[in-house]
C-alpha atoms as a PDB file:
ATOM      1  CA  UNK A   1      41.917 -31.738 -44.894  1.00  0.00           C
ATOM      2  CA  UNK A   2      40.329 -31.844 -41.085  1.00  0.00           C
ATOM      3  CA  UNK A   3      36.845 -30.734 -40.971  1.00  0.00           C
ATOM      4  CA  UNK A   4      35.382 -30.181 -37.389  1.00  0.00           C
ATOM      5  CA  UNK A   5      31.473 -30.990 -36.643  1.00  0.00           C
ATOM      6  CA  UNK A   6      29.553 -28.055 -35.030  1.00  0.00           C
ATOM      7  CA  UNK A   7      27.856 -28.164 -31.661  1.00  0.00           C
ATOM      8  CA  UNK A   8      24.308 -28.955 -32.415  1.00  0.00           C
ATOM      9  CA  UNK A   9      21.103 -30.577 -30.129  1.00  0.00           C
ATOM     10  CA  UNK A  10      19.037 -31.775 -32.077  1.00  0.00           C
ATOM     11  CA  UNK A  11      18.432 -33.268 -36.126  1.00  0.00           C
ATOM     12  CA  UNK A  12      16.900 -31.308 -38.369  1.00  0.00           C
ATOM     13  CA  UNK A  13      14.263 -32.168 -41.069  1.00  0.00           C
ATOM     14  CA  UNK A  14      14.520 -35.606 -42.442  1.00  0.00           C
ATOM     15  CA  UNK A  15      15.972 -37.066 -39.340  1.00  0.00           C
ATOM     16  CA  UNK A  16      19.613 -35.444 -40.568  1.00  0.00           C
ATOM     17  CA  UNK A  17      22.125 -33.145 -38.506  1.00  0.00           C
ATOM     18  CA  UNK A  18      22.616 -29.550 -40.399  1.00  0.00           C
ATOM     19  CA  UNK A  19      25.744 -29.859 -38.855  1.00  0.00           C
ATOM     20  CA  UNK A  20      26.269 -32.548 -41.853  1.00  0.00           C
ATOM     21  CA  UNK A  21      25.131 -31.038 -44.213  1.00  0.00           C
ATOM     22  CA  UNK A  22      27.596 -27.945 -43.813  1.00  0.00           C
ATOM     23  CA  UNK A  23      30.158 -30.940 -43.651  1.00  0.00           C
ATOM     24  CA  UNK A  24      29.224 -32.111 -47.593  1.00  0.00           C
ATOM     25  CA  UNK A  25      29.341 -28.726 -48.528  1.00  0.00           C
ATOM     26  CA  UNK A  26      32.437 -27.855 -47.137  1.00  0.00           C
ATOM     27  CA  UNK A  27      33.995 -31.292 -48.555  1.00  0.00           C
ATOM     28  CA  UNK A  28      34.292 -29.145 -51.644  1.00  0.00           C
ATOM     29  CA  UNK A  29      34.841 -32.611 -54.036  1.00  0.00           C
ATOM     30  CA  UNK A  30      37.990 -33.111 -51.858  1.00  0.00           C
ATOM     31  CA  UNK A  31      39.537 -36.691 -52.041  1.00  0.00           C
ATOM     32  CA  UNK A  32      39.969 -37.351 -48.285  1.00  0.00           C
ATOM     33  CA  UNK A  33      37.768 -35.992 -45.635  1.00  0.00           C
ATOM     34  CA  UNK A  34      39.066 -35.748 -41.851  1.00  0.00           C
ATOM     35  CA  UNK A  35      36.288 -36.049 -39.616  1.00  0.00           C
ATOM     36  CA  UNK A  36      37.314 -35.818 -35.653  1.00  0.00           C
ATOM     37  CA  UNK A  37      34.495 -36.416 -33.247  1.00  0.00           C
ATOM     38  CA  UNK A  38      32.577 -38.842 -34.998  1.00  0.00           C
ATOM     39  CA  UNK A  39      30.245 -39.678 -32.720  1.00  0.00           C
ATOM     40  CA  UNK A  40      27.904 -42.546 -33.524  1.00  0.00           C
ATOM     41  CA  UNK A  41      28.599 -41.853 -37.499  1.00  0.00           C
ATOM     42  CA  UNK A  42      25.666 -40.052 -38.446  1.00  0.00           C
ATOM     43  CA  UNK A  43      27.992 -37.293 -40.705  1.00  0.00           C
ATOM     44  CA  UNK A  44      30.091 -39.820 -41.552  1.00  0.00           C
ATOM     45  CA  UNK A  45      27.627 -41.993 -43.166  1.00  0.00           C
ATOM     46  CA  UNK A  46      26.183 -39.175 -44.713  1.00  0.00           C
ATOM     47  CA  UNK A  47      29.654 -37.992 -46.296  1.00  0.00           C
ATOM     48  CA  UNK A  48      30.238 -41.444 -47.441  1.00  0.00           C
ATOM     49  CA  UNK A  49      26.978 -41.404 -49.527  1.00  0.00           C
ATOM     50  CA  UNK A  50      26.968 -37.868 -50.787  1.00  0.00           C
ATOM     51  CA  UNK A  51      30.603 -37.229 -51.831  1.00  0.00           C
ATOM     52  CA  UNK A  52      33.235 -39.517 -53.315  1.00  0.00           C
ATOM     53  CA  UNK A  53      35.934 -38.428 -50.872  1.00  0.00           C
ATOM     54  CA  UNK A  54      37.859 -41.404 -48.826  1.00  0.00           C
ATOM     55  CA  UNK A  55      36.093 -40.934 -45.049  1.00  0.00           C
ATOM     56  CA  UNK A  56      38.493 -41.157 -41.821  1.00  0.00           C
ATOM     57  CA  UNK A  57      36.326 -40.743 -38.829  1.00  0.00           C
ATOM     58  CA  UNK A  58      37.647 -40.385 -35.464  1.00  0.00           C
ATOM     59  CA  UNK A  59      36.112 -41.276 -32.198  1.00  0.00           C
ATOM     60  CA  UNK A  60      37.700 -41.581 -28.965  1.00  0.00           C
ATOM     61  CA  UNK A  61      34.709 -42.443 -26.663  1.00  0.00           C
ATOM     62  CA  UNK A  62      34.311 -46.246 -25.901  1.00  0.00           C
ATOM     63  CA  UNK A  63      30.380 -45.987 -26.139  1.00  0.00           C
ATOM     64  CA  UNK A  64      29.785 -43.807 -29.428  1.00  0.00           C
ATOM     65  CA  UNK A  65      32.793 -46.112 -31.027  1.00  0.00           C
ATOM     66  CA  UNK A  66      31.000 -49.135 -30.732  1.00  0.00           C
ATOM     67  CA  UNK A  67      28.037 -47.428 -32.371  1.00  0.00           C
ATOM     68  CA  UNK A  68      30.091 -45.700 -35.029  1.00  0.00           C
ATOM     69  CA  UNK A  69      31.681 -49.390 -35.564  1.00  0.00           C
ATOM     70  CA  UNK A  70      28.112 -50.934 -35.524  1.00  0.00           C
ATOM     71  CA  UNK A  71      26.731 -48.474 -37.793  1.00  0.00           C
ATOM     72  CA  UNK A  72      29.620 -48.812 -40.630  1.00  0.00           C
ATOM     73  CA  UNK A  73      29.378 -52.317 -40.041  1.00  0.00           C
ATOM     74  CA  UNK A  74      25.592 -52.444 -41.469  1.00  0.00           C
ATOM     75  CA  UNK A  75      26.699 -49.600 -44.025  1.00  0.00           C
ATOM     76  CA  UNK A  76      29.088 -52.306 -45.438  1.00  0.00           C
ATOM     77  CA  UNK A  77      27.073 -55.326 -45.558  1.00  0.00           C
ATOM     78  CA  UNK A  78      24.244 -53.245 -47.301  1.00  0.00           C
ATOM     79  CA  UNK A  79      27.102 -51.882 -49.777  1.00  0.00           C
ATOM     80  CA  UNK A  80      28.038 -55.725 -50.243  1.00  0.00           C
ATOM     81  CA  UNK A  81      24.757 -57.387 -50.340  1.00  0.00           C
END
């Protein structure tokens, strides 16, 4: 199941995107959640803690990988620790 991210400029209340929000919703309890465009991993962080589907997150720009990367990174050491 591929789920795009809208075009959106700024966050919304709360510091999140509504842009993610539409993406929980539309997650619909799926197991596996296509998310292409990832950016920095905002969305994705946010899918990871408000459903139970399995995450893949795509991002093919060098500079918003290495924040997506740094930002699942800390995810999983606070999930560990």
């Amino acid at each position: 199941m591929g789920l795009r991210r809208g075009g959106g400029d700024a966050a919304g209340g709360g510091g999140r995107w509504a842009e993610c929000d539409k993406l929980v919703q539309k997650s619909g309890g799926r197991s596996s959640v296509l998310e292409v465009g990832a950016n920095i991993g905002a969305c994705t962080v946010q899918l990871l803690a408000q459903t139970n589907a399995r995450v893949v997150a795509i991002e093919p720009h060098p500079n918003n990988l290495f924040y997506l990367t740094r930002t699942l990174n800390m995810l999983a050491g606070v999930m560990d620790g």
